[in-house]
C-alpha atoms as a PDB file:
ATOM      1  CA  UNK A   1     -45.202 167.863 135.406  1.00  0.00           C
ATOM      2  CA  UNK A   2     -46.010 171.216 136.590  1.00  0.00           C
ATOM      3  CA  UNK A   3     -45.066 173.925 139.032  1.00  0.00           C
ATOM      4  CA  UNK A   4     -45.763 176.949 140.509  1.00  0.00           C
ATOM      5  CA  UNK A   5     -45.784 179.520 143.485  1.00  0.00           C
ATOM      6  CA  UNK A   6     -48.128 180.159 145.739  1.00  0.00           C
ATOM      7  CA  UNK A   7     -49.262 181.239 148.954  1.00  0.00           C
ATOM      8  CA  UNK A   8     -47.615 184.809 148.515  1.00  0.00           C
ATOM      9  CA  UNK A   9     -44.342 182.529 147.003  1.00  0.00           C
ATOM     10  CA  UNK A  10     -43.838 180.769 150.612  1.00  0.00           C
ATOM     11  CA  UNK A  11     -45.205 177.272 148.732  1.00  0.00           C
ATOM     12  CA  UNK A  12     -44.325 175.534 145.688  1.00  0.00           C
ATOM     13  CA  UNK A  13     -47.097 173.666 144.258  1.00  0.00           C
ATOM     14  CA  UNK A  14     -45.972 170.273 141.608  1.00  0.00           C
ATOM     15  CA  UNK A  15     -48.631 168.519 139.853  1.00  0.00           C
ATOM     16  CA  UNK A  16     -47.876 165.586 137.873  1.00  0.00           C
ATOM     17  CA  UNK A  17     -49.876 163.927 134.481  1.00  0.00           C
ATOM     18  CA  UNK A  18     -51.793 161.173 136.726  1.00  0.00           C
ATOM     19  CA  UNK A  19     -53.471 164.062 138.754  1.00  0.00           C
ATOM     20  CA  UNK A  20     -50.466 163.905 142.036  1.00  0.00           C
ATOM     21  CA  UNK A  21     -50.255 167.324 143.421  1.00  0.00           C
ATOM     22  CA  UNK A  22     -47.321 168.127 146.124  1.00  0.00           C
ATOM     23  CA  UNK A  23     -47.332 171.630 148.316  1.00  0.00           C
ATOM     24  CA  UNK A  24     -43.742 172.170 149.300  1.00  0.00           C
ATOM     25  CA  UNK A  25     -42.342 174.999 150.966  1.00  0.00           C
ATOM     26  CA  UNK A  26     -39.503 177.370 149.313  1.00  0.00           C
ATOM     27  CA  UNK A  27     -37.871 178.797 152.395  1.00  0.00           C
ATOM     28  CA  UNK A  28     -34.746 176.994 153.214  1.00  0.00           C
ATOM     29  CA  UNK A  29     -35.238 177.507 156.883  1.00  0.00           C
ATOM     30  CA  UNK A  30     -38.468 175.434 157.216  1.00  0.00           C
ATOM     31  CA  UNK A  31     -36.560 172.896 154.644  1.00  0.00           C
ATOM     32  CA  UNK A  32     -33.724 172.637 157.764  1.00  0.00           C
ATOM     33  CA  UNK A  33     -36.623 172.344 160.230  1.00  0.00           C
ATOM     34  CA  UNK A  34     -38.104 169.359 158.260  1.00  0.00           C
ATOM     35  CA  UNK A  35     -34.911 167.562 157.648  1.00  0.00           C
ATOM     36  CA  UNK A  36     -34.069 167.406 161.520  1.00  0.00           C
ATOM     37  CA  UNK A  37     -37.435 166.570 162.173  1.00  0.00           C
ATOM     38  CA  UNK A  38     -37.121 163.404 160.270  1.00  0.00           C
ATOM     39  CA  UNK A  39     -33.422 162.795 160.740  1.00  0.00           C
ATOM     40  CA  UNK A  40     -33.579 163.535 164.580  1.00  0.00           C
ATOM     41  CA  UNK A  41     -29.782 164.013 164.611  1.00  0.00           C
ATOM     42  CA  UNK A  42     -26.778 166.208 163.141  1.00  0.00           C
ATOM     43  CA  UNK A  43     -24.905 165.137 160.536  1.00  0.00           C
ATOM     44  CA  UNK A  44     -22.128 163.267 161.763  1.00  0.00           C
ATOM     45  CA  UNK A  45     -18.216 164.886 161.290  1.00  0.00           C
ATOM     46  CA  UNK A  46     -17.543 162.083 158.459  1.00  0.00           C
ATOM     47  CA  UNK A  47     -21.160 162.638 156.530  1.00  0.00           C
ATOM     48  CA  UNK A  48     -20.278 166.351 156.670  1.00  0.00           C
ATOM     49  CA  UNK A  49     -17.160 165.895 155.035  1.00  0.00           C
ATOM     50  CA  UNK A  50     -18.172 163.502 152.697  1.00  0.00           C
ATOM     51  CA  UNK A  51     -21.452 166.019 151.731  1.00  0.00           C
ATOM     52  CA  UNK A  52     -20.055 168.865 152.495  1.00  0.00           C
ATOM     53  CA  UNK A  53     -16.866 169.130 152.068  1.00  0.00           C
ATOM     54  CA  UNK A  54     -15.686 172.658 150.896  1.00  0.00           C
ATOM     55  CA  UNK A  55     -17.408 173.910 154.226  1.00  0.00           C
ATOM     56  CA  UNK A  56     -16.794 173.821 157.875  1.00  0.00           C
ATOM     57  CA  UNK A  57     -18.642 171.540 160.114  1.00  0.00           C
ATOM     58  CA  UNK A  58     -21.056 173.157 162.221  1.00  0.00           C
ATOM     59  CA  UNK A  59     -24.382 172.090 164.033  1.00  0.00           C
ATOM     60  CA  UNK A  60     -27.428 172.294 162.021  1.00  0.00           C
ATOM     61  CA  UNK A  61     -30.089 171.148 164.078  1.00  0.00           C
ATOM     62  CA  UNK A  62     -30.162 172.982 167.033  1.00  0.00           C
ATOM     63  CA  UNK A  63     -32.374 170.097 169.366  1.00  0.00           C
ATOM     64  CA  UNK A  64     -30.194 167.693 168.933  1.00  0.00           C
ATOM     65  CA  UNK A  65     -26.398 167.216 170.080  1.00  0.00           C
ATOM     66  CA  UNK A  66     -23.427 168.049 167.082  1.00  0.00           C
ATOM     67  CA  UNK A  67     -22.388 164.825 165.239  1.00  0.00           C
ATOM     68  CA  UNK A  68     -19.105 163.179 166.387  1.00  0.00           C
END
């Protein structure tokens, strides 16, 4: 396996021995973006807690409604 920046250090680039290659993006925000995208919800108050749990609860994804 293999990996490096690119794009300016806005992309990480992984290629593996059998000739995968991956592009993944290093900012966190886009990382947040992404995760709502596919998730399509907040975390709820209990998967916060048991994820998170030295930090407050707080609404992550902004399009969708804060986890109950």
């Amino acid at each position: 396996m293999a990996a490096w920046f690119d794009d300016g250090g806005r992309t990480i680039v992984a290629a593996n021995e059998r000739g995968g290659i991956w592009s993944i993006p290093s900012d966190p925000d886009e990382w947040q973006r992404r995760a709502c995208e596919i998730a399509g919800r907040n975390l709820t108050r209990e998967e916060w807690t048991e994820l998170l749990p030295d930090r407050p609860y707080h609404k992550t994804c902004s399009a969708h409604p804060g986890g109950t």
